[in-house]
PDB file of N, CA and C in Angstrom:
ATOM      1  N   UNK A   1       8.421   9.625   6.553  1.00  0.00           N
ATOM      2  CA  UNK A   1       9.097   9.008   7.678  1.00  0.00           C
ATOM      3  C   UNK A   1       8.529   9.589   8.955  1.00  0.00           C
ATOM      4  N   UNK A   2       8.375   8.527  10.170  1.00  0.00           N
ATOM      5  CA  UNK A   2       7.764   9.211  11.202  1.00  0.00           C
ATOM      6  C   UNK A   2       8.491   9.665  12.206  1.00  0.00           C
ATOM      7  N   UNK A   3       8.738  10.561  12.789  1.00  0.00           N
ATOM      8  CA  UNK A   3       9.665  11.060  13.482  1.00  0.00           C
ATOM      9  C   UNK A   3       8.650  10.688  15.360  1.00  0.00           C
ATOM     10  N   UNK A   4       9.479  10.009  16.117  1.00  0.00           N
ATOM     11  CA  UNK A   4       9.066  10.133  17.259  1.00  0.00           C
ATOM     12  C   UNK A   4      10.115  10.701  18.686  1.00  0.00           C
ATOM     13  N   UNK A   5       9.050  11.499  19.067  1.00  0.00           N
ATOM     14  CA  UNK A   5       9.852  12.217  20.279  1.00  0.00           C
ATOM     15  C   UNK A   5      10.454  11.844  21.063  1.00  0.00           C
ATOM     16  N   UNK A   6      11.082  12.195  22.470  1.00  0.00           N
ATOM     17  CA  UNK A   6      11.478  11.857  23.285  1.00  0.00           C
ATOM     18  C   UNK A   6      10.287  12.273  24.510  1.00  0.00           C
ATOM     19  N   UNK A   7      10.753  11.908  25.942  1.00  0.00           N
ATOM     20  CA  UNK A   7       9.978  12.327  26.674  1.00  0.00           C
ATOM     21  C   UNK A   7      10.451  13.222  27.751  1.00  0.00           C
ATOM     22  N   UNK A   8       9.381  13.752  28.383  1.00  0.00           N
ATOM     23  CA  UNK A   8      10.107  15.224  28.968  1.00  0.00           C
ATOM     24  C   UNK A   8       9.870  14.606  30.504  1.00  0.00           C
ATOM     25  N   UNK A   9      10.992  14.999  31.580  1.00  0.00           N
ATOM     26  CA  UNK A   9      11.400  14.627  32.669  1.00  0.00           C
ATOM     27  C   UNK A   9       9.746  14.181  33.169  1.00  0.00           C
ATOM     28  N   UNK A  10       8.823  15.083  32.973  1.00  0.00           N
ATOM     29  CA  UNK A  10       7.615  14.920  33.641  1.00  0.00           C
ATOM     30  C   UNK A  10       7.076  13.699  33.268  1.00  0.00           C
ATOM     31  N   UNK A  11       7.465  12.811  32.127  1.00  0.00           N
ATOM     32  CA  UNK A  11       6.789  11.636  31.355  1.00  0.00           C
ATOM     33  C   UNK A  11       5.912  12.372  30.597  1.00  0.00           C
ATOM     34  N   UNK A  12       5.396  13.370  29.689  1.00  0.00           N
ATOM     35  CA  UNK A  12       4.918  14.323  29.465  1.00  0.00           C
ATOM     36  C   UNK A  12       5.461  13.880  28.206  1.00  0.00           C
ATOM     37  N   UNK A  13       5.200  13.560  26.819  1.00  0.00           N
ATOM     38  CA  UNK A  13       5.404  13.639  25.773  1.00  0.00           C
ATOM     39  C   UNK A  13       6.133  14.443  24.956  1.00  0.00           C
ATOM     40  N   UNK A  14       7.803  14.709  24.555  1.00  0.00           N
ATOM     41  CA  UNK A  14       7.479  15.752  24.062  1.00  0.00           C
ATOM     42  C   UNK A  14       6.915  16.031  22.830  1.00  0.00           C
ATOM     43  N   UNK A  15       6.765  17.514  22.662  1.00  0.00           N
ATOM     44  CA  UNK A  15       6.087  17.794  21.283  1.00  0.00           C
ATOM     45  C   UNK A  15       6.082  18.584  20.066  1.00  0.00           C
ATOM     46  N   UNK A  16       6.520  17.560  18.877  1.00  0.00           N
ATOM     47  CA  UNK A  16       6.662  18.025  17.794  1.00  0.00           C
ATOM     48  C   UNK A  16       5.936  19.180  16.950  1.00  0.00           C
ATOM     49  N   UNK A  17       6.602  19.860  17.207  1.00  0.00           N
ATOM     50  CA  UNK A  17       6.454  21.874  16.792  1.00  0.00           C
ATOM     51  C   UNK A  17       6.341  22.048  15.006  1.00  0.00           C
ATOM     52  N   UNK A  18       5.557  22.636  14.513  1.00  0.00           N
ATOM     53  CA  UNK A  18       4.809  22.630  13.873  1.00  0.00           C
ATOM     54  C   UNK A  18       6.209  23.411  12.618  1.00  0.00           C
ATOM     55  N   UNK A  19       7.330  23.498  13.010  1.00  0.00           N
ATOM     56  CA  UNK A  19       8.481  24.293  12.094  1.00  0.00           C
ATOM     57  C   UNK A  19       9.626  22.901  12.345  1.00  0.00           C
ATOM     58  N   UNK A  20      10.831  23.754  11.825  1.00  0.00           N
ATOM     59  CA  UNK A  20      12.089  22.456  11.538  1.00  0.00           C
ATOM     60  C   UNK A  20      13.208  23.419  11.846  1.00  0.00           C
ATOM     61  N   UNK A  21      13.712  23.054  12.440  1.00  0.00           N
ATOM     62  CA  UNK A  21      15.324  23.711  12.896  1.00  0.00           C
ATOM     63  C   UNK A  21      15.957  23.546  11.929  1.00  0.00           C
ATOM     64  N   UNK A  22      17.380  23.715  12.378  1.00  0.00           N
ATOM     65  CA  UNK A  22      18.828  24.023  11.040  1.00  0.00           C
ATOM     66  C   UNK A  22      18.373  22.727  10.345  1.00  0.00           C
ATOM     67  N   UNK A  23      18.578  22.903   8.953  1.00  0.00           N
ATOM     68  CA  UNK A  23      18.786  21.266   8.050  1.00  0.00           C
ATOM     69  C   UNK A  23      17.425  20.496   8.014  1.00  0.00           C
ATOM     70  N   UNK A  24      16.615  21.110   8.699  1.00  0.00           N
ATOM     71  CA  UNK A  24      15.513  20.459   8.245  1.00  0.00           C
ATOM     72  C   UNK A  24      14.494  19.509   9.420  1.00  0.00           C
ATOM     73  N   UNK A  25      15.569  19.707  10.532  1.00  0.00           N
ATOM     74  CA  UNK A  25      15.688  18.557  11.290  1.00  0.00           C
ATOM     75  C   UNK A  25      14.234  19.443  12.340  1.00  0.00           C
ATOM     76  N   UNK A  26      13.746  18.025  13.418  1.00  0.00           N
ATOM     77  CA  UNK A  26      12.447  18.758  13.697  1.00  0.00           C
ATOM     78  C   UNK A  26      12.637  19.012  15.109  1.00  0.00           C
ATOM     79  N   UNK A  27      11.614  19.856  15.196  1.00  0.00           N
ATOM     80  CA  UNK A  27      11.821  20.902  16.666  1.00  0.00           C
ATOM     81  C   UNK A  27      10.685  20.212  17.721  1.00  0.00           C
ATOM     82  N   UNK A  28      11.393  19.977  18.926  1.00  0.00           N
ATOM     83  CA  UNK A  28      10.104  19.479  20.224  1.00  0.00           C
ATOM     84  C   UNK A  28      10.410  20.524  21.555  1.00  0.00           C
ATOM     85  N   UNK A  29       8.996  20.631  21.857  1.00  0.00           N
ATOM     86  CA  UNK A  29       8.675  21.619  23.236  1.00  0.00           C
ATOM     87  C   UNK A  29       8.537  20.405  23.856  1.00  0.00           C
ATOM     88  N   UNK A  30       9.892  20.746  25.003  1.00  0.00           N
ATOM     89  CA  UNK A  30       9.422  19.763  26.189  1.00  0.00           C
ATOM     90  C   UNK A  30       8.880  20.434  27.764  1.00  0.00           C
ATOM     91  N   UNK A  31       7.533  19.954  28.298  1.00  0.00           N
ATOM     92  CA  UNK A  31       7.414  20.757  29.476  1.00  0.00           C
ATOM     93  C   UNK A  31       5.954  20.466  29.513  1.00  0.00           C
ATOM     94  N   UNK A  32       5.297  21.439  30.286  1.00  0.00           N
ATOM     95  CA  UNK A  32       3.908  21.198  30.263  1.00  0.00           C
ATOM     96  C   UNK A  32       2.916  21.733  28.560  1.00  0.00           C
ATOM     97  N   UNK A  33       3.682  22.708  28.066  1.00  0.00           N
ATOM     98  CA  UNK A  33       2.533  22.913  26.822  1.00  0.00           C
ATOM     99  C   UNK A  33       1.662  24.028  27.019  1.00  0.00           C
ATOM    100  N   UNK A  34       2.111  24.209  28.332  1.00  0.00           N
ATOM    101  CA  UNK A  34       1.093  25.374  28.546  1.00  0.00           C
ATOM    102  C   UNK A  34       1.524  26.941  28.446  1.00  0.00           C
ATOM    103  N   UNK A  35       2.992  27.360  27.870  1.00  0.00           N
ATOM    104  CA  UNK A  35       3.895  28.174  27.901  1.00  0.00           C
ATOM    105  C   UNK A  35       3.684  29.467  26.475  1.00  0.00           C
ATOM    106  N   UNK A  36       4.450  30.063  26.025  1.00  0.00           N
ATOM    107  CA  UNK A  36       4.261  31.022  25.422  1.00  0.00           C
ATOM    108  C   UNK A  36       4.740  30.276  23.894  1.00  0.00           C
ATOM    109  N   UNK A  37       6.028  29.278  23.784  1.00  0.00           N
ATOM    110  CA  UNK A  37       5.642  28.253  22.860  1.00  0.00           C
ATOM    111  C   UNK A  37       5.071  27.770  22.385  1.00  0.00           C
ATOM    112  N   UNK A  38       4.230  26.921  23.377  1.00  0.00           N
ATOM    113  CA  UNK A  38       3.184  25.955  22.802  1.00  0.00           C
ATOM    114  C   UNK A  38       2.078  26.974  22.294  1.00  0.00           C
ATOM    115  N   UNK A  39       1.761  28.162  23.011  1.00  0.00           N
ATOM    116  CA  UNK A  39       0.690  29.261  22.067  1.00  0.00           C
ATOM    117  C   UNK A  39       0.664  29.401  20.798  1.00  0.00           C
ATOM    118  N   UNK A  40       2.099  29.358  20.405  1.00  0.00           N
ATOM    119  CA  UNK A  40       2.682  30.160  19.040  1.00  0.00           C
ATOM    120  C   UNK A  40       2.597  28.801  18.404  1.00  0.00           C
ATOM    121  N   UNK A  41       3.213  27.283  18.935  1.00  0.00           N
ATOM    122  CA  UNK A  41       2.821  26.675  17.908  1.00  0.00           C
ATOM    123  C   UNK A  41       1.304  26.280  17.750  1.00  0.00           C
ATOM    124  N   UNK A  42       0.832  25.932  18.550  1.00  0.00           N
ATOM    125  CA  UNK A  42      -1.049  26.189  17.744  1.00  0.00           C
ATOM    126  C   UNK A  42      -1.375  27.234  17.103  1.00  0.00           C
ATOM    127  N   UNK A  43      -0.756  28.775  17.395  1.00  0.00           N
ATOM    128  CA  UNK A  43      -1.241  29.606  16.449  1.00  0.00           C
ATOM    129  C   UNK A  43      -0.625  29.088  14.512  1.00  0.00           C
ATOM    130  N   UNK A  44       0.813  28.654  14.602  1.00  0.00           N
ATOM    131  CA  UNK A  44       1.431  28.432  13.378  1.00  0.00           C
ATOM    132  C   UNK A  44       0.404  27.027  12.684  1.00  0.00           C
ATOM    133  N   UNK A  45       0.137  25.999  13.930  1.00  0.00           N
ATOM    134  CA  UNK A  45      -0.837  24.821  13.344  1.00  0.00           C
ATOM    135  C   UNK A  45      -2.066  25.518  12.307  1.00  0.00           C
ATOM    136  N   UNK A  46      -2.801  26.254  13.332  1.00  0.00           N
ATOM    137  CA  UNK A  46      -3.924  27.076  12.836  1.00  0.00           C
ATOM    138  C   UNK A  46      -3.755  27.787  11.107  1.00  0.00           C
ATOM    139  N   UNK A  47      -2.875  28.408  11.336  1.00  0.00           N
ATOM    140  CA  UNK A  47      -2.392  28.849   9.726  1.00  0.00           C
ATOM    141  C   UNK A  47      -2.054  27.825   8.875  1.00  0.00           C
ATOM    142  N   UNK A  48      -1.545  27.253   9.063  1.00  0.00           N
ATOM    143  CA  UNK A  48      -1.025  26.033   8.381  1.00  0.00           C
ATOM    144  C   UNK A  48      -2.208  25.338   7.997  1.00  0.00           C
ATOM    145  N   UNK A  49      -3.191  24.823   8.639  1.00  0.00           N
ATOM    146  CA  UNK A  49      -4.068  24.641   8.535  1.00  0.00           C
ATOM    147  C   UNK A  49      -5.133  25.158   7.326  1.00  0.00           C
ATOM    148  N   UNK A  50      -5.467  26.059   7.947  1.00  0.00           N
ATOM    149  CA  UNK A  50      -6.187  27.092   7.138  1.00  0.00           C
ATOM    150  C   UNK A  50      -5.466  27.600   5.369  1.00  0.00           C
ATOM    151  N   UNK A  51      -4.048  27.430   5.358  1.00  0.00           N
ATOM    152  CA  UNK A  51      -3.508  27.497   4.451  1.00  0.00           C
ATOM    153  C   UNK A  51      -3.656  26.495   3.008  1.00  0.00           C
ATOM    154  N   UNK A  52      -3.945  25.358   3.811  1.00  0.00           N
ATOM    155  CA  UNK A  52      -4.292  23.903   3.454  1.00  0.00           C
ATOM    156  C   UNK A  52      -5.406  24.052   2.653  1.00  0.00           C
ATOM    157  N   UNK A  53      -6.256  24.285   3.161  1.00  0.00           N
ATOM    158  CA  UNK A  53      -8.044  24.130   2.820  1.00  0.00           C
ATOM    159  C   UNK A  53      -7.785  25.292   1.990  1.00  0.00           C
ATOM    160  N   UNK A  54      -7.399  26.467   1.560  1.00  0.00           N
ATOM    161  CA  UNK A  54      -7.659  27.884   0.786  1.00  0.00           C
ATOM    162  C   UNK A  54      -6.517  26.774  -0.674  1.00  0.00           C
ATOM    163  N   UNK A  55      -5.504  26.067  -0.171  1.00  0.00           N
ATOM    164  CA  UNK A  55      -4.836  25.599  -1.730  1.00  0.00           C
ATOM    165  C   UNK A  55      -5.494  24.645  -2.070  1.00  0.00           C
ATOM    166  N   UNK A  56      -6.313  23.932  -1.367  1.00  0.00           N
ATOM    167  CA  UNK A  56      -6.970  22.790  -1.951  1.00  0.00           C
ATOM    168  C   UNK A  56      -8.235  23.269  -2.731  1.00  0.00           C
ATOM    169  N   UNK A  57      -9.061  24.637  -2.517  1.00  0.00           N
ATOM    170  CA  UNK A  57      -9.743  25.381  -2.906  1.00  0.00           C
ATOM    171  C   UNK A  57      -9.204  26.160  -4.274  1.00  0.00           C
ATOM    172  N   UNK A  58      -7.711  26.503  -4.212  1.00  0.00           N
ATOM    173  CA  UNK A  58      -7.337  27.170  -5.197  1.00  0.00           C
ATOM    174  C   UNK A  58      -6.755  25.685  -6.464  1.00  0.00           C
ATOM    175  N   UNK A  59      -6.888  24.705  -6.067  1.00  0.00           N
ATOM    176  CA  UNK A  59      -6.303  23.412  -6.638  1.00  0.00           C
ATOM    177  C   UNK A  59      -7.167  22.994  -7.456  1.00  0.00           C
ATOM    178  N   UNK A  60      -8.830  22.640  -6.833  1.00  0.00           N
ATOM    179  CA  UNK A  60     -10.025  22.265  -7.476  1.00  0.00           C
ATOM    180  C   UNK A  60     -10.362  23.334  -8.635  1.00  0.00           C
ATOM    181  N   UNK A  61     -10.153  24.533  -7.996  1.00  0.00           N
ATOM    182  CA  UNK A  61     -10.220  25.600  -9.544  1.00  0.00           C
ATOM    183  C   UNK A  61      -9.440  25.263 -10.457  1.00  0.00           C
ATOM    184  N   UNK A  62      -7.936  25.363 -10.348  1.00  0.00           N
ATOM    185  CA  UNK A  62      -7.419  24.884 -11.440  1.00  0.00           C
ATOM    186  C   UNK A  62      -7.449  23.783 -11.915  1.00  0.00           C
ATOM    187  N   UNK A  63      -7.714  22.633 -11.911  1.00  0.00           N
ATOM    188  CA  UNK A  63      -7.299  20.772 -12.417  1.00  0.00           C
ATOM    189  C   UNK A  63      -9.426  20.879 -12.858  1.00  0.00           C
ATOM    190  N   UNK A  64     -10.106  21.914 -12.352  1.00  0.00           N
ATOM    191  CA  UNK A  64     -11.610  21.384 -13.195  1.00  0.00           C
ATOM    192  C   UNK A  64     -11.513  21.725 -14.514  1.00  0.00           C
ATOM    193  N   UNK A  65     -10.193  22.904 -14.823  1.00  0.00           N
ATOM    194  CA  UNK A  65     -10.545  22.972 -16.557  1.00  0.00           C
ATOM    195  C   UNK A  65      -9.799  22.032 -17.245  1.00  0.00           C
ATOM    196  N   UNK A  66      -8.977  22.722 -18.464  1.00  0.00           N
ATOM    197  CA  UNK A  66      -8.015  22.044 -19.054  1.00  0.00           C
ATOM    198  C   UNK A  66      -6.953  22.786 -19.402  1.00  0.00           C
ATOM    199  N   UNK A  67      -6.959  24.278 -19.210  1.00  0.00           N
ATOM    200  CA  UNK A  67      -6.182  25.707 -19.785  1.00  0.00           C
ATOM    201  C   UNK A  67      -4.967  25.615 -18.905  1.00  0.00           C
ATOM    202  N   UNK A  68      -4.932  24.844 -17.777  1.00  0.00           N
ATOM    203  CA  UNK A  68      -3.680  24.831 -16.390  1.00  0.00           C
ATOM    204  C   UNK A  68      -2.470  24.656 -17.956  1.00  0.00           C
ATOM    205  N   UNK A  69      -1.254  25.440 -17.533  1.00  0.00           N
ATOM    206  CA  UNK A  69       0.235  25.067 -18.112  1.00  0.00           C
ATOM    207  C   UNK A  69       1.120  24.533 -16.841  1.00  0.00           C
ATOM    208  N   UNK A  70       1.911  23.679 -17.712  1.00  0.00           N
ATOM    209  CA  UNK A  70       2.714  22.980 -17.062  1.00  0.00           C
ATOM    210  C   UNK A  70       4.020  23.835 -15.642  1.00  0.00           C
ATOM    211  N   UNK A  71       4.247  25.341 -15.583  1.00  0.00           N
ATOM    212  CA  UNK A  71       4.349  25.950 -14.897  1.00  0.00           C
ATOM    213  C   UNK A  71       3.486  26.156 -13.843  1.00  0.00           C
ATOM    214  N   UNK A  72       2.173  26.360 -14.320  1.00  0.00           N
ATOM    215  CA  UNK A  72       1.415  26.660 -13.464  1.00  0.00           C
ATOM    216  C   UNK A  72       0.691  25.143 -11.980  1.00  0.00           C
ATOM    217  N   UNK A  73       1.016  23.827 -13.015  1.00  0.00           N
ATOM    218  CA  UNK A  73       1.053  22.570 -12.526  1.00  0.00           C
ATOM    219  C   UNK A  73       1.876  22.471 -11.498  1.00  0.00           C
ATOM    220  N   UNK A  74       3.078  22.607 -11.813  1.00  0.00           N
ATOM    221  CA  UNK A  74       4.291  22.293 -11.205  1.00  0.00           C
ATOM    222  C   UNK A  74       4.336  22.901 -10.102  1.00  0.00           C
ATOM    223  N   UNK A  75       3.763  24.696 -10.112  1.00  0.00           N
ATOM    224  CA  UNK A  75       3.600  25.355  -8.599  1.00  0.00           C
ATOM    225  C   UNK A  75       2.728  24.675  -7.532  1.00  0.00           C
ATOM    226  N   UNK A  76       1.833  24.240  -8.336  1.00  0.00           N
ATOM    227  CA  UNK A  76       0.337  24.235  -7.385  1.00  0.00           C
ATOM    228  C   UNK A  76       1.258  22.645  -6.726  1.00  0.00           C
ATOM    229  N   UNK A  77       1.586  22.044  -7.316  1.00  0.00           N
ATOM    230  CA  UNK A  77       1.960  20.557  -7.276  1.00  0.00           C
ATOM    231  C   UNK A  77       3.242  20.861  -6.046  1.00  0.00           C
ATOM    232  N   UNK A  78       4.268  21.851  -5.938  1.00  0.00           N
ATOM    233  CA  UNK A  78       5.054  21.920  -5.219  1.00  0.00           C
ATOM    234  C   UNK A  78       4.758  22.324  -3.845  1.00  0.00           C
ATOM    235  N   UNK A  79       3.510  23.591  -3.644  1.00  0.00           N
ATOM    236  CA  UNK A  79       2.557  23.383  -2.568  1.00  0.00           C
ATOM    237  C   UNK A  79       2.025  22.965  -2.162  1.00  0.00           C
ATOM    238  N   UNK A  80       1.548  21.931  -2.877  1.00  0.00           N
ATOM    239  CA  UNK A  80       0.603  20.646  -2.286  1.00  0.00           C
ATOM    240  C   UNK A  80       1.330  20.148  -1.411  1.00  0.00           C
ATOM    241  N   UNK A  81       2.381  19.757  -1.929  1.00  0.00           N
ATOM    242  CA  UNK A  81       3.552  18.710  -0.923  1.00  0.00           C
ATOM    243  C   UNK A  81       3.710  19.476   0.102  1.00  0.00           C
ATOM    244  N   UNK A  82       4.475  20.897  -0.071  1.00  0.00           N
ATOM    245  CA  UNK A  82       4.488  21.420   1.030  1.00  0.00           C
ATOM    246  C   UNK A  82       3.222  21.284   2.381  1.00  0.00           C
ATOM    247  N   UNK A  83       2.142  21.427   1.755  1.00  0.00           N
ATOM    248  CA  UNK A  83       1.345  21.774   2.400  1.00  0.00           C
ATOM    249  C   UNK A  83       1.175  20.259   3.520  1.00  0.00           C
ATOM    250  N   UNK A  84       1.240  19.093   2.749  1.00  0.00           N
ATOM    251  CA  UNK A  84       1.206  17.863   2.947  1.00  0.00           C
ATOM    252  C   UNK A  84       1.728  17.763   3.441  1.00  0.00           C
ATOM    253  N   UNK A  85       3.306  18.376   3.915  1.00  0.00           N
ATOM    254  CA  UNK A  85       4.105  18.010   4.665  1.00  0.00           C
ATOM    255  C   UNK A  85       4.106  18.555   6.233  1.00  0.00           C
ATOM    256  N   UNK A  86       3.929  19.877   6.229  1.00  0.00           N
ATOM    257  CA  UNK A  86       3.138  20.715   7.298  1.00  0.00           C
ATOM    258  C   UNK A  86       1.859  19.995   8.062  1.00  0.00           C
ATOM    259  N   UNK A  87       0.616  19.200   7.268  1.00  0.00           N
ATOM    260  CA  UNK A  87      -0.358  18.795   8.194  1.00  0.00           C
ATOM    261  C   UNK A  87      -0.242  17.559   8.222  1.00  0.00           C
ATOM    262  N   UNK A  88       0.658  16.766   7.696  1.00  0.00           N
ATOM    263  CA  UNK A  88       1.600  15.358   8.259  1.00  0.00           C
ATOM    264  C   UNK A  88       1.810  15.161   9.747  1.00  0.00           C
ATOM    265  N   UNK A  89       2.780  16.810   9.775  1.00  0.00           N
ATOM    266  CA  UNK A  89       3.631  17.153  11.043  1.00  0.00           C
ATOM    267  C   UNK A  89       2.644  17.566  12.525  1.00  0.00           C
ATOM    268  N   UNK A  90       1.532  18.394  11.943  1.00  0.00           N
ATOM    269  CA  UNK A  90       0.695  18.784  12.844  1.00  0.00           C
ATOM    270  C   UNK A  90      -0.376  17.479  13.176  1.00  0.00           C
ATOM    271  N   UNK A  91      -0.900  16.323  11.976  1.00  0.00           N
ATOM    272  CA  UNK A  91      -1.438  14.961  12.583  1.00  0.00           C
ATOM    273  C   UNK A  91      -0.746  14.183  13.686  1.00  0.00           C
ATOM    274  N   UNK A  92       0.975  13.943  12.952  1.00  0.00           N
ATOM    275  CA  UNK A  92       1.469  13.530  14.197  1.00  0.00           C
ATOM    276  C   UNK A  92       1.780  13.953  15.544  1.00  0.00           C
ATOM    277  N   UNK A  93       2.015  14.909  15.375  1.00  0.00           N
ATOM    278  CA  UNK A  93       2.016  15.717  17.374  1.00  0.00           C
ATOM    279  C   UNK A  93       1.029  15.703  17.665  1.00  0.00           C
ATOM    280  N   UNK A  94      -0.420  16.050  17.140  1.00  0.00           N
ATOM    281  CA  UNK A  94      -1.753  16.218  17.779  1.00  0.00           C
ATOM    282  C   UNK A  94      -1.734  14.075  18.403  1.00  0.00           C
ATOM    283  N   UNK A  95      -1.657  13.442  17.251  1.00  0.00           N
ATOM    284  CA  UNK A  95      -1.905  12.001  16.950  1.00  0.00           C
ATOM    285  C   UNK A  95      -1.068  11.802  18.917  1.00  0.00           C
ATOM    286  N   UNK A  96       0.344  11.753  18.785  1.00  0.00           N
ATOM    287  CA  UNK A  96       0.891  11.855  20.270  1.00  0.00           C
ATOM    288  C   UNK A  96       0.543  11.920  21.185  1.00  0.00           C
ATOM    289  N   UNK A  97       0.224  13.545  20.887  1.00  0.00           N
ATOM    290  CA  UNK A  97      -0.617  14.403  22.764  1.00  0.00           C
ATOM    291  C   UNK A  97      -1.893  13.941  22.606  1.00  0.00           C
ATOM    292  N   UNK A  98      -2.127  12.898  21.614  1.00  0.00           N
ATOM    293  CA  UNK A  98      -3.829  11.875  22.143  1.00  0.00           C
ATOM    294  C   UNK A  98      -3.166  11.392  23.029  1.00  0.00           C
ATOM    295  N   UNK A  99      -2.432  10.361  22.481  1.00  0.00           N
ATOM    296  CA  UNK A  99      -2.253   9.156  23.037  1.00  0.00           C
ATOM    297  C   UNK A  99      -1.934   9.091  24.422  1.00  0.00           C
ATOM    298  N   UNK A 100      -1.080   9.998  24.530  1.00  0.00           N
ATOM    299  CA  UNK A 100      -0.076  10.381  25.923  1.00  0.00           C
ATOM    300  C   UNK A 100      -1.699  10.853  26.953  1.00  0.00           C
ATOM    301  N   UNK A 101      -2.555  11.543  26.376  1.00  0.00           N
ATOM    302  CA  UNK A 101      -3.341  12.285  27.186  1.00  0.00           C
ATOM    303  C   UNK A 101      -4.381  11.194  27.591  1.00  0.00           C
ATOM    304  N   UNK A 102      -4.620   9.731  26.427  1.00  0.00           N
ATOM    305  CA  UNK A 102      -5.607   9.337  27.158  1.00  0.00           C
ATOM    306  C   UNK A 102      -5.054   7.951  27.138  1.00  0.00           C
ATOM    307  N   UNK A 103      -3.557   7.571  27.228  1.00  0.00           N
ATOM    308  CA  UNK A 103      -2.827   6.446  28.089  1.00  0.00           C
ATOM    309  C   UNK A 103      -2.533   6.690  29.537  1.00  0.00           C
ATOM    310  N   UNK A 104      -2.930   8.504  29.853  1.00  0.00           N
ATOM    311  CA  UNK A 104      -3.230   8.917  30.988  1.00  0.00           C
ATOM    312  C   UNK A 104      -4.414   9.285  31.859  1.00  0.00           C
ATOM    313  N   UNK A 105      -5.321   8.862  31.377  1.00  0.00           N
ATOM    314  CA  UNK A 105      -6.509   8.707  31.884  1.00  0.00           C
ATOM    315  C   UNK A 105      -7.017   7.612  32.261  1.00  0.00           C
ATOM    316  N   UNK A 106      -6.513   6.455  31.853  1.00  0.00           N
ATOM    317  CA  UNK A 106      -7.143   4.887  31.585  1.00  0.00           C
ATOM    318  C   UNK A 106      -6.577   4.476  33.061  1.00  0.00           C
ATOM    319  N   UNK A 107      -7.188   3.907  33.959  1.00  0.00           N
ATOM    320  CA  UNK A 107      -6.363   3.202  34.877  1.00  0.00           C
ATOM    321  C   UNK A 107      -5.876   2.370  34.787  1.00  0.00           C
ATOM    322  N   UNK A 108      -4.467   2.286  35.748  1.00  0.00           N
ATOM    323  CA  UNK A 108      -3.530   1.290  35.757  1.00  0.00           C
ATOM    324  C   UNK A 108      -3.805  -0.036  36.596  1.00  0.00           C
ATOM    325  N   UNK A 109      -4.025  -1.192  35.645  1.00  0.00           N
ATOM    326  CA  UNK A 109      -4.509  -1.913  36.236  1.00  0.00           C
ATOM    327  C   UNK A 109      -2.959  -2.692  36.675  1.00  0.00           C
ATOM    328  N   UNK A 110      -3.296  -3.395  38.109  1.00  0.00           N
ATOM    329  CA  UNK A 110      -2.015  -4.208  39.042  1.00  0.00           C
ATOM    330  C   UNK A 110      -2.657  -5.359  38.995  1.00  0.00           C
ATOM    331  N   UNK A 111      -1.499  -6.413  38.622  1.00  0.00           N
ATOM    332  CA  UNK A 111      -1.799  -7.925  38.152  1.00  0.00           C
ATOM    333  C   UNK A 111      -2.252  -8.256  39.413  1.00  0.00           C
ATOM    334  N   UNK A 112      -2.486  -7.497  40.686  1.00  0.00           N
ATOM    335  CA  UNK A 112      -2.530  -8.341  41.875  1.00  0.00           C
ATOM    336  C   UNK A 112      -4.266  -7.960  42.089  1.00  0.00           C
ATOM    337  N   UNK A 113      -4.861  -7.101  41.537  1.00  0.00           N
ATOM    338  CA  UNK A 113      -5.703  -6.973  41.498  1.00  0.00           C
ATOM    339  C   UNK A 113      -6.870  -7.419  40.247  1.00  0.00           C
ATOM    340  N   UNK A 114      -6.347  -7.696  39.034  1.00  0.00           N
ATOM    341  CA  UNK A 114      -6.565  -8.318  38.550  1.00  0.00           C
ATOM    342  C   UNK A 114      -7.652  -9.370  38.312  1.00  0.00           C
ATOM    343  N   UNK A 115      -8.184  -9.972  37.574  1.00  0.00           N
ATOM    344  CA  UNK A 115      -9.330 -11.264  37.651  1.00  0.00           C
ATOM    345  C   UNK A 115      -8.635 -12.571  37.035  1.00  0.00           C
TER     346      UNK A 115
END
């Protein structure tokens, strides 16, 4: 499910933070992005990240033989998702602060100027 933000007084996108508050529910920095927040969540993206690529590495080892047990399936299989679910969260906020960043660059064209 895609979760979309609200916007911050500035028209400034806000932006979906790379963790989940009480219940699951998801967390947005509203403001410029440029704060001691937004640091920490690119540092948490970054791990998350990197976390990703080392299980998908530890994934291809296990599923190339045939010796994996169904315990050992079930873990790798429950991190996957996790993991899936984490760079879901970090596509869509990055996916956002595109859009926002270069629906703000494009000029605004006025029907009076127009062709």
């Amino acid at each position: 499910m895609r979760v979309m933000g609200g916007q911050s007084s500035a028209g400034a996108p806000a932006r979906l933070l790379p963790w989940t508050g009480a219940g699951g529910k998801p967390c947005y920095l509203v403001g410029s992005g440029t704060g001691y927040v937004a640091r920490r969540a690119d540092e948490v993206e970054e791990i998350q990240l990197d976390m990703a690529y080392e299980l998908l590495g530890h994934a291809e080892g296990l599923l190339s033989g045939t010796d994996a047990t169904a315990p050992q399936l079930h873990f790798l299989a429950s991190r996957l998702s996790e993991s899936l679910e984490q760079v879901q969260r970090i596509a869509e906020s990055r996916g956002t602060r595109l859009e926002a960043a270069l629906a703000g660059a494009r000029p605004h064209l006025n029907s009076d100027t127009s062709p």
